[in-house]
PDB file of N, CA and C in Angstrom:
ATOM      1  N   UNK A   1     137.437  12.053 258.447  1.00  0.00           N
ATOM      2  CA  UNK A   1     138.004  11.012 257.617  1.00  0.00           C
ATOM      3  C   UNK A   1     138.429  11.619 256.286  1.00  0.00           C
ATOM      4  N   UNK A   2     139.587  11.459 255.663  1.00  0.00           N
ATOM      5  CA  UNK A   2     140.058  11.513 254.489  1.00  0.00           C
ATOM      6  C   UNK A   2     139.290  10.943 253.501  1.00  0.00           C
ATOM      7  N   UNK A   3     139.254  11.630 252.478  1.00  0.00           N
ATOM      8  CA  UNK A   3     138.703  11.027 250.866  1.00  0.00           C
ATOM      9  C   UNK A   3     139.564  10.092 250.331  1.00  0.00           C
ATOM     10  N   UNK A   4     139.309   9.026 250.334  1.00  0.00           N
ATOM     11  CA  UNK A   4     140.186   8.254 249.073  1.00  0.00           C
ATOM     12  C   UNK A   4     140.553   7.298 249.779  1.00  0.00           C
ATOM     13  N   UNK A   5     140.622   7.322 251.189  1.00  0.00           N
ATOM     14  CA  UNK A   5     142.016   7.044 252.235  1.00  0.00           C
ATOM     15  C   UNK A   5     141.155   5.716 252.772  1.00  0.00           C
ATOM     16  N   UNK A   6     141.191   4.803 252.430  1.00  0.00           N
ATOM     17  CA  UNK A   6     140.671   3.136 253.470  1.00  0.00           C
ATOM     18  C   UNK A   6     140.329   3.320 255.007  1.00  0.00           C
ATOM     19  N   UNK A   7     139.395   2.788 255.351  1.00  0.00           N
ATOM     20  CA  UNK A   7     139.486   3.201 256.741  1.00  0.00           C
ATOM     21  C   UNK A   7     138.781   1.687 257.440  1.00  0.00           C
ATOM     22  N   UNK A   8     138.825   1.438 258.276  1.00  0.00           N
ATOM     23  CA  UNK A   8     138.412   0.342 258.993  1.00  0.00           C
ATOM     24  C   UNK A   8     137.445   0.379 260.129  1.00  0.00           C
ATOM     25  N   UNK A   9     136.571   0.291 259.825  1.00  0.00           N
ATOM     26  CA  UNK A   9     135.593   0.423 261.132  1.00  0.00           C
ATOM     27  C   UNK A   9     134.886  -1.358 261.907  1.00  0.00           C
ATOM     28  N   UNK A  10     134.922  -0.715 263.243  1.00  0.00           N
ATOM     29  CA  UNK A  10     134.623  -1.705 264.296  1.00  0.00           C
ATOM     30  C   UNK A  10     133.629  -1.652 265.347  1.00  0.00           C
ATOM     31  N   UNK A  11     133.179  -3.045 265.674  1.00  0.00           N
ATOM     32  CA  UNK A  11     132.012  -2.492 266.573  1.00  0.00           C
ATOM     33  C   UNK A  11     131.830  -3.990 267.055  1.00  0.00           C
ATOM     34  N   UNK A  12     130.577  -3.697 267.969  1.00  0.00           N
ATOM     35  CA  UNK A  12     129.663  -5.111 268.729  1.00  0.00           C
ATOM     36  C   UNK A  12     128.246  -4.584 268.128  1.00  0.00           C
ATOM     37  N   UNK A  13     127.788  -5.567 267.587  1.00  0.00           N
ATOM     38  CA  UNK A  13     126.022  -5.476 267.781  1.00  0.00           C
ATOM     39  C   UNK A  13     125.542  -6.211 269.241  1.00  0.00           C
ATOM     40  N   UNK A  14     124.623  -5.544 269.814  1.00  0.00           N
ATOM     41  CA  UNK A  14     124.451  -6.177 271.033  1.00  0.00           C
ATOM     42  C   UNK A  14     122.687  -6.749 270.954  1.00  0.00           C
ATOM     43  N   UNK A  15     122.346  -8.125 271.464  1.00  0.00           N
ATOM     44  CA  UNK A  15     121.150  -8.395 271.514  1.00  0.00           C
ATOM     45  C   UNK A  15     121.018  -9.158 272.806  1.00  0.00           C
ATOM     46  N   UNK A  16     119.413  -8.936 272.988  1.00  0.00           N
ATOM     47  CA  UNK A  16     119.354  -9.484 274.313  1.00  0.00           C
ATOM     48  C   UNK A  16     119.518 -10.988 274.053  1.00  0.00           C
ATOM     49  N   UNK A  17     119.336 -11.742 272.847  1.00  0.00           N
ATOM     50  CA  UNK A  17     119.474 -13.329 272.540  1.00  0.00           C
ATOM     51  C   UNK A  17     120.546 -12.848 271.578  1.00  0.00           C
ATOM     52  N   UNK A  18     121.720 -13.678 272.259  1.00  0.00           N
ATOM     53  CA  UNK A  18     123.298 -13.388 271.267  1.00  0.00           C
ATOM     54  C   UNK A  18     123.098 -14.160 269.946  1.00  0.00           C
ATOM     55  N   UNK A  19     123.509 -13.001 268.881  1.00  0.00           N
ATOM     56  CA  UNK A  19     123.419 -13.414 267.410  1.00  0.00           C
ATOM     57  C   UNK A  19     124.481 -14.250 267.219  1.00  0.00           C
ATOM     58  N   UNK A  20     124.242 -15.454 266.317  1.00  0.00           N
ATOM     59  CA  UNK A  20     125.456 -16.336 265.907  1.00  0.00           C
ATOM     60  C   UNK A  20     126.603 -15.904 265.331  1.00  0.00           C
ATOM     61  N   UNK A  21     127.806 -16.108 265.659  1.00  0.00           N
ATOM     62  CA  UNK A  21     129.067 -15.525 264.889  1.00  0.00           C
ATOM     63  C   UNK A  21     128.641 -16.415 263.189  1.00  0.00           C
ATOM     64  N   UNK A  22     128.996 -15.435 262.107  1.00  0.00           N
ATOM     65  CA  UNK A  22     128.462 -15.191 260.972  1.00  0.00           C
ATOM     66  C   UNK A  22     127.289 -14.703 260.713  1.00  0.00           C
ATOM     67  N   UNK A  23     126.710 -14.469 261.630  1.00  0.00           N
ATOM     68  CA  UNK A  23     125.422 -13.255 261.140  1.00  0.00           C
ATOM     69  C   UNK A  23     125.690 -12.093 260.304  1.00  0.00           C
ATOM     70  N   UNK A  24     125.301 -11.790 258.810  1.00  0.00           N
ATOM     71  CA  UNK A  24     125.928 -10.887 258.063  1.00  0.00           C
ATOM     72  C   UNK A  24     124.698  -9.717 258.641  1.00  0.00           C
ATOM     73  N   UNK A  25     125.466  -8.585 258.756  1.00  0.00           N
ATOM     74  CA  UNK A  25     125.297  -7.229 259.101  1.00  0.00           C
ATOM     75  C   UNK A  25     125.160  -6.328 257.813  1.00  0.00           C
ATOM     76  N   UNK A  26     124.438  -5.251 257.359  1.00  0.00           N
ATOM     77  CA  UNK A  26     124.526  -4.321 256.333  1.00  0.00           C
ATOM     78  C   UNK A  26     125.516  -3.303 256.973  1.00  0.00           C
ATOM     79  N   UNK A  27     126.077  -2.547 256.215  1.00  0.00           N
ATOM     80  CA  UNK A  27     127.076  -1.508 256.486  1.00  0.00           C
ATOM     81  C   UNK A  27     126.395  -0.547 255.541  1.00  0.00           C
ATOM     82  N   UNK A  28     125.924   0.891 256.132  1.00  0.00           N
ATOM     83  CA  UNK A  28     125.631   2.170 255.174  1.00  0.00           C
ATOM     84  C   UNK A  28     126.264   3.135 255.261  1.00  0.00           C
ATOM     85  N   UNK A  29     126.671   4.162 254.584  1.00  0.00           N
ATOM     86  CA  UNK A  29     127.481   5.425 254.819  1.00  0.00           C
ATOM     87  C   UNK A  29     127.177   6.048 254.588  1.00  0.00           C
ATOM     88  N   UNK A  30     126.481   7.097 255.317  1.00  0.00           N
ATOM     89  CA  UNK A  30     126.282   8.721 254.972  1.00  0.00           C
ATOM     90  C   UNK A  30     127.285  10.152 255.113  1.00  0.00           C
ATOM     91  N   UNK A  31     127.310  10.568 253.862  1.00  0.00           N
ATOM     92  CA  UNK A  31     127.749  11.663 253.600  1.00  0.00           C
ATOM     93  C   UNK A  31     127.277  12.113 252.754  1.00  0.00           C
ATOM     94  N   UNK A  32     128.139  13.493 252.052  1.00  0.00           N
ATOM     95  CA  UNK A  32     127.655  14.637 251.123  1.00  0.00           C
ATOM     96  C   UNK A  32     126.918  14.151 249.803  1.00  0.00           C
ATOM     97  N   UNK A  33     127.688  12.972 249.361  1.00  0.00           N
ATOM     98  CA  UNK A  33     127.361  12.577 248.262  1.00  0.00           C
ATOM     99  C   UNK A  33     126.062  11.532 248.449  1.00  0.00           C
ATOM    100  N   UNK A  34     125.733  11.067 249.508  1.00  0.00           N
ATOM    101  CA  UNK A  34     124.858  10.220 249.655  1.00  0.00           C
ATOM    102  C   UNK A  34     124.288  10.464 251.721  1.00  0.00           C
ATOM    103  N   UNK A  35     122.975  11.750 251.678  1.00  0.00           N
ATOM    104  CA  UNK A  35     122.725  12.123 252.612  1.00  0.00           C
ATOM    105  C   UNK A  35     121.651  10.992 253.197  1.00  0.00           C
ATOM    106  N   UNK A  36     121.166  10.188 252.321  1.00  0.00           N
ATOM    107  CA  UNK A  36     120.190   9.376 252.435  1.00  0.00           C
ATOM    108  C   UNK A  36     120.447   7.927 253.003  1.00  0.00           C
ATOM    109  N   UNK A  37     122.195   7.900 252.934  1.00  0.00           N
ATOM    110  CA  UNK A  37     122.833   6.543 253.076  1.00  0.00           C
ATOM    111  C   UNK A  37     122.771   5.708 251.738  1.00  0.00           C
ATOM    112  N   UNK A  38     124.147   5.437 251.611  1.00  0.00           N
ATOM    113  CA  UNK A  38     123.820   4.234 250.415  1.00  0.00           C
ATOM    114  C   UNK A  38     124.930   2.837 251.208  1.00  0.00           C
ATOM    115  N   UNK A  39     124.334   1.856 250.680  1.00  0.00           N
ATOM    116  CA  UNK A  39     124.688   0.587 251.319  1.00  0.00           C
ATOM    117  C   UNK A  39     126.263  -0.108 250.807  1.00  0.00           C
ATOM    118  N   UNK A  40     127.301   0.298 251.626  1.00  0.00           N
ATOM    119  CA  UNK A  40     128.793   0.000 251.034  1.00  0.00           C
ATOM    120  C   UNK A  40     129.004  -1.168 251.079  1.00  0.00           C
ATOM    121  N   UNK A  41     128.232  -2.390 251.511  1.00  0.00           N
ATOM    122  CA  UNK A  41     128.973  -3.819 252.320  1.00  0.00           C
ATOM    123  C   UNK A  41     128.014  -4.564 252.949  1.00  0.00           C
ATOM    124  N   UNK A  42     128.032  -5.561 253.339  1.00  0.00           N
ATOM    125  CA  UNK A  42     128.220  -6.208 254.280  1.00  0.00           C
ATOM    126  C   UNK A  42     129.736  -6.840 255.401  1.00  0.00           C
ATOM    127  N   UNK A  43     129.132  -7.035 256.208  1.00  0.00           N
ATOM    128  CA  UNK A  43     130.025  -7.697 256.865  1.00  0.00           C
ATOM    129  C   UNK A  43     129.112  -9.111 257.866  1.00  0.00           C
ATOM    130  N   UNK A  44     130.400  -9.548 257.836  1.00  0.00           N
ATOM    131  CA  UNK A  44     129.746 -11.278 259.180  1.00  0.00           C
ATOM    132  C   UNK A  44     130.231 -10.973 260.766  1.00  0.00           C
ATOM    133  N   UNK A  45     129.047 -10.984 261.491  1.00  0.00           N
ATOM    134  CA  UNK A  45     129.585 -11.078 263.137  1.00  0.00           C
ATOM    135  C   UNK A  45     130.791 -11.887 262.975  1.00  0.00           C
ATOM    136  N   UNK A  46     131.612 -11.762 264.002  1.00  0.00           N
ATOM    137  CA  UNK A  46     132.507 -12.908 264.891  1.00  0.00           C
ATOM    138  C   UNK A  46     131.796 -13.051 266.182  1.00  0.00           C
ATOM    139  N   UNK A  47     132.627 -13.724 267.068  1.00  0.00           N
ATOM    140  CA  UNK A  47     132.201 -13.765 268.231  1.00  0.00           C
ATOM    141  C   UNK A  47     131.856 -12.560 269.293  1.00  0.00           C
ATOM    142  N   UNK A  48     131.008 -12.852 270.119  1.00  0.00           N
ATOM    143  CA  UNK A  48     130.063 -11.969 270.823  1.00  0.00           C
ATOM    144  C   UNK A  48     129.460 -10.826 269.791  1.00  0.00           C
ATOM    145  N   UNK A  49     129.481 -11.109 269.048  1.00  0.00           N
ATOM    146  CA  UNK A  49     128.625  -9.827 267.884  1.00  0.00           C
ATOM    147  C   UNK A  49     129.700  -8.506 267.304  1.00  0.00           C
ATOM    148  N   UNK A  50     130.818  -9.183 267.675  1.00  0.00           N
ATOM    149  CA  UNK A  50     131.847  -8.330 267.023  1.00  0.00           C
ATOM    150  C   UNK A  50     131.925  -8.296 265.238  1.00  0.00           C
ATOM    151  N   UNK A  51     132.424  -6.791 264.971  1.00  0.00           N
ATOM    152  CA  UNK A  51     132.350  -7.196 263.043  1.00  0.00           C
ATOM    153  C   UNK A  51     133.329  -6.097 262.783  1.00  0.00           C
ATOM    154  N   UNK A  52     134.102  -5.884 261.944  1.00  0.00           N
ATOM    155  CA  UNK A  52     134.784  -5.214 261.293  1.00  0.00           C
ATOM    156  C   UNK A  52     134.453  -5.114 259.791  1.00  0.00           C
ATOM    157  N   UNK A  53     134.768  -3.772 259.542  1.00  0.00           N
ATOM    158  CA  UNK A  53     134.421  -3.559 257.827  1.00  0.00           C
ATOM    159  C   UNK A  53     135.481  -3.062 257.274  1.00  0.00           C
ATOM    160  N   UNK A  54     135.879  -2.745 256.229  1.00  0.00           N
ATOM    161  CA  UNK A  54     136.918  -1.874 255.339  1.00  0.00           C
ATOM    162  C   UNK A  54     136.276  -0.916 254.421  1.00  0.00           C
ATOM    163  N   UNK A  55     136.097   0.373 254.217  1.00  0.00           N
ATOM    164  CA  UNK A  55     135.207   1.306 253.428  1.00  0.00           C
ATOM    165  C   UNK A  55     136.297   2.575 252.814  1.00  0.00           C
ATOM    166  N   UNK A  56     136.282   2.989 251.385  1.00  0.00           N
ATOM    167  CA  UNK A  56     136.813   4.011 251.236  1.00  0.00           C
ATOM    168  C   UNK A  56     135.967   5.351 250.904  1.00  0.00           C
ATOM    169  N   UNK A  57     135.870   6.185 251.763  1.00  0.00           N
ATOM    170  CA  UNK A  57     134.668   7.249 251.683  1.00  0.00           C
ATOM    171  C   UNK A  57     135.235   7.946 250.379  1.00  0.00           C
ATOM    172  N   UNK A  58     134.107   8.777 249.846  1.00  0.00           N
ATOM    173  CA  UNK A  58     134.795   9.293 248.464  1.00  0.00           C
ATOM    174  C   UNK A  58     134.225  10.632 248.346  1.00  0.00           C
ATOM    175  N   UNK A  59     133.776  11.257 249.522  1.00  0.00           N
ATOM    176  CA  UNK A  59     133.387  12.830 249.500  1.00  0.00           C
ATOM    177  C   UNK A  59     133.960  13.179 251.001  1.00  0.00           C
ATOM    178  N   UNK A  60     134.061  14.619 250.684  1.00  0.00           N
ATOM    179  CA  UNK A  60     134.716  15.059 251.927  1.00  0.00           C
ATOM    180  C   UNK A  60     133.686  15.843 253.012  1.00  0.00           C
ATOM    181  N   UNK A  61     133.833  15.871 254.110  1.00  0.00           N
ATOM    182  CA  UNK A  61     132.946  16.635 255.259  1.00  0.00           C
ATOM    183  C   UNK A  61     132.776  15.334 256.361  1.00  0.00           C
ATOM    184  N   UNK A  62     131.718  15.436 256.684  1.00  0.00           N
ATOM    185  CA  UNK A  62     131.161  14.689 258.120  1.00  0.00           C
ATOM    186  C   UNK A  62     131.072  13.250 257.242  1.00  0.00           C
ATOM    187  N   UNK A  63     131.168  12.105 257.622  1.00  0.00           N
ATOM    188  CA  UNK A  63     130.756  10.678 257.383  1.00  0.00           C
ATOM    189  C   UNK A  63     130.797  10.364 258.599  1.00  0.00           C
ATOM    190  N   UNK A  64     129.425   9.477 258.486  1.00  0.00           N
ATOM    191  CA  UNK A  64     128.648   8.847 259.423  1.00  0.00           C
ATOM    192  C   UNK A  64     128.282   6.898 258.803  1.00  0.00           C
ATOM    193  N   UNK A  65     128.767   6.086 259.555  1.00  0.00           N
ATOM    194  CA  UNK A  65     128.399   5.136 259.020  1.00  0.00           C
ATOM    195  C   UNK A  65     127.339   3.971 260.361  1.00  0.00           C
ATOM    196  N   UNK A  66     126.275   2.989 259.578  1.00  0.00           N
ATOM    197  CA  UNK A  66     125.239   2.233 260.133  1.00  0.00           C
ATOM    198  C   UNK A  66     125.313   0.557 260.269  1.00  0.00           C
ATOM    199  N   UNK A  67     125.212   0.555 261.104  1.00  0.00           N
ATOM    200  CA  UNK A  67     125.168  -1.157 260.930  1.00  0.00           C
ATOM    201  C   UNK A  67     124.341  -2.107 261.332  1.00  0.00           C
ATOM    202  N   UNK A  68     123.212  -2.381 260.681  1.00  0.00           N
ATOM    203  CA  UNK A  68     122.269  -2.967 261.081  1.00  0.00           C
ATOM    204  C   UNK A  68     122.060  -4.332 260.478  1.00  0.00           C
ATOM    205  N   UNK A  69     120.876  -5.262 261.119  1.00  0.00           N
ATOM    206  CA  UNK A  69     120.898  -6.701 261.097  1.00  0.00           C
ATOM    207  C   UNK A  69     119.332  -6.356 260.789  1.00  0.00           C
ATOM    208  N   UNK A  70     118.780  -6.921 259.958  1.00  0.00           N
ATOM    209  CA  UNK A  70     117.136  -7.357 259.592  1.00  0.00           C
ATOM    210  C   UNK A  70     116.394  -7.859 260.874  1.00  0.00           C
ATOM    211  N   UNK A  71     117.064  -9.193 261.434  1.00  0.00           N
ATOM    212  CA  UNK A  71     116.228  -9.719 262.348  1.00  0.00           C
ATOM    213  C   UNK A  71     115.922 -11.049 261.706  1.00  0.00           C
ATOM    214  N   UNK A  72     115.597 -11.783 262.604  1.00  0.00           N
ATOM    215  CA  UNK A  72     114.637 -13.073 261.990  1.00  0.00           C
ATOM    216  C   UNK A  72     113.715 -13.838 263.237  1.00  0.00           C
ATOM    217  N   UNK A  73     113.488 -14.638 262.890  1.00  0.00           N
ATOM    218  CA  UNK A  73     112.152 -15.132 263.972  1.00  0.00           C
ATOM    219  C   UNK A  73     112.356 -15.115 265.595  1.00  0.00           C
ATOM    220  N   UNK A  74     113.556 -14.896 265.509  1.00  0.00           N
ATOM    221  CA  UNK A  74     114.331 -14.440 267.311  1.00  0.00           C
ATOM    222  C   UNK A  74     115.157 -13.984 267.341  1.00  0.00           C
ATOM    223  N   UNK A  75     115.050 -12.776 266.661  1.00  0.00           N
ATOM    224  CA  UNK A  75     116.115 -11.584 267.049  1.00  0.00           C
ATOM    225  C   UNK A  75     115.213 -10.237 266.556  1.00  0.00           C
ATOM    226  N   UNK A  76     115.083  -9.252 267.326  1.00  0.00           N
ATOM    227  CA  UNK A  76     114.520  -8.065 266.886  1.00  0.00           C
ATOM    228  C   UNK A  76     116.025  -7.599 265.909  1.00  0.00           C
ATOM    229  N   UNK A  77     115.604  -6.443 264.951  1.00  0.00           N
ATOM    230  CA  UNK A  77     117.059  -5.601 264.281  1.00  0.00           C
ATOM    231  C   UNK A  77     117.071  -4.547 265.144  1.00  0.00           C
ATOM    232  N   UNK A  78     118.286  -5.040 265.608  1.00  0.00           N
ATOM    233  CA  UNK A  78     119.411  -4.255 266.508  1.00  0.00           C
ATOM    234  C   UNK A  78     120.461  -2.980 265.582  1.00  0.00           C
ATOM    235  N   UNK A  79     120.739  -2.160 265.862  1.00  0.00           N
ATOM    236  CA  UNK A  79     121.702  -1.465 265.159  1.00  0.00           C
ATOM    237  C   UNK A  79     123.017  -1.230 266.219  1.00  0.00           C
ATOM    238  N   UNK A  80     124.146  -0.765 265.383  1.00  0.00           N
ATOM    239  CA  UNK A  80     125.368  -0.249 265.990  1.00  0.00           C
ATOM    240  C   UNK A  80     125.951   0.867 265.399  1.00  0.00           C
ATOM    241  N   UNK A  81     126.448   1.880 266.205  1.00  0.00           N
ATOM    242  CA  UNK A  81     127.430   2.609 265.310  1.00  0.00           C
ATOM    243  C   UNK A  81     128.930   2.087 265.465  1.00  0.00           C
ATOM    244  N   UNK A  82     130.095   1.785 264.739  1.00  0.00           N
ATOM    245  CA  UNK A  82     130.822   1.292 264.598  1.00  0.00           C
ATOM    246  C   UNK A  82     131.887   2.677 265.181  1.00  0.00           C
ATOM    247  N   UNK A  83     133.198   2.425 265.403  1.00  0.00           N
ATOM    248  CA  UNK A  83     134.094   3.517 265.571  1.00  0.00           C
ATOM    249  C   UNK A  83     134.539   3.031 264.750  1.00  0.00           C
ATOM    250  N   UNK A  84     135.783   4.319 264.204  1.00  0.00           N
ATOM    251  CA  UNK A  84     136.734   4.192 262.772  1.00  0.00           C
ATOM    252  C   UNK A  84     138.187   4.071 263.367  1.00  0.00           C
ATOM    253  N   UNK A  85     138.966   3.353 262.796  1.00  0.00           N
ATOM    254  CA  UNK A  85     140.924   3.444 262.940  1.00  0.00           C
ATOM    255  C   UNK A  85     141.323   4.123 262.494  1.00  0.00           C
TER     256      UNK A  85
END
């Protein structure tokens, strides 16, 4: 991925009890500048646990980004890795 450059990432969270469309998701990004992950976003499911984000990475090398849900009284936290456009 380019520095500077917008990028769009997409995905499904999958659970065995389907999460409601608007379930907000955390979005994290790891790279050079932040090996530990720092938290760029949220985003809201759509339907079937679909979510899209918009992120502009701002160091160059490998980026890796996370997308996870907390959970609540009937849903374990599920994670996804998202693909990029």
């Amino acid at each position: 991925m380019a520095v500077l450059k917008p990028v769009t990432l997409s995905g499904t969270v999958a659970s065995t009890l389907p999460l409601p469309a608007g379930t907000p998701v955390t979005v994290t990004r790891y790279d050079a500048d932040f090996p530990k992950g720092k938290v760029v976003g949220t985003a809201k499911l759509g339907a079937k646990g679909a979510f899209s984000f918009s992120d502009t990475p701002t160091a160059a090398g490998g980026i890796k980004y996370w997308v996870t849900y907390k959970g609540d009284a009937r849903h374990a936290p599920p994670a996804a890795r998202p693909s990029s456009r």
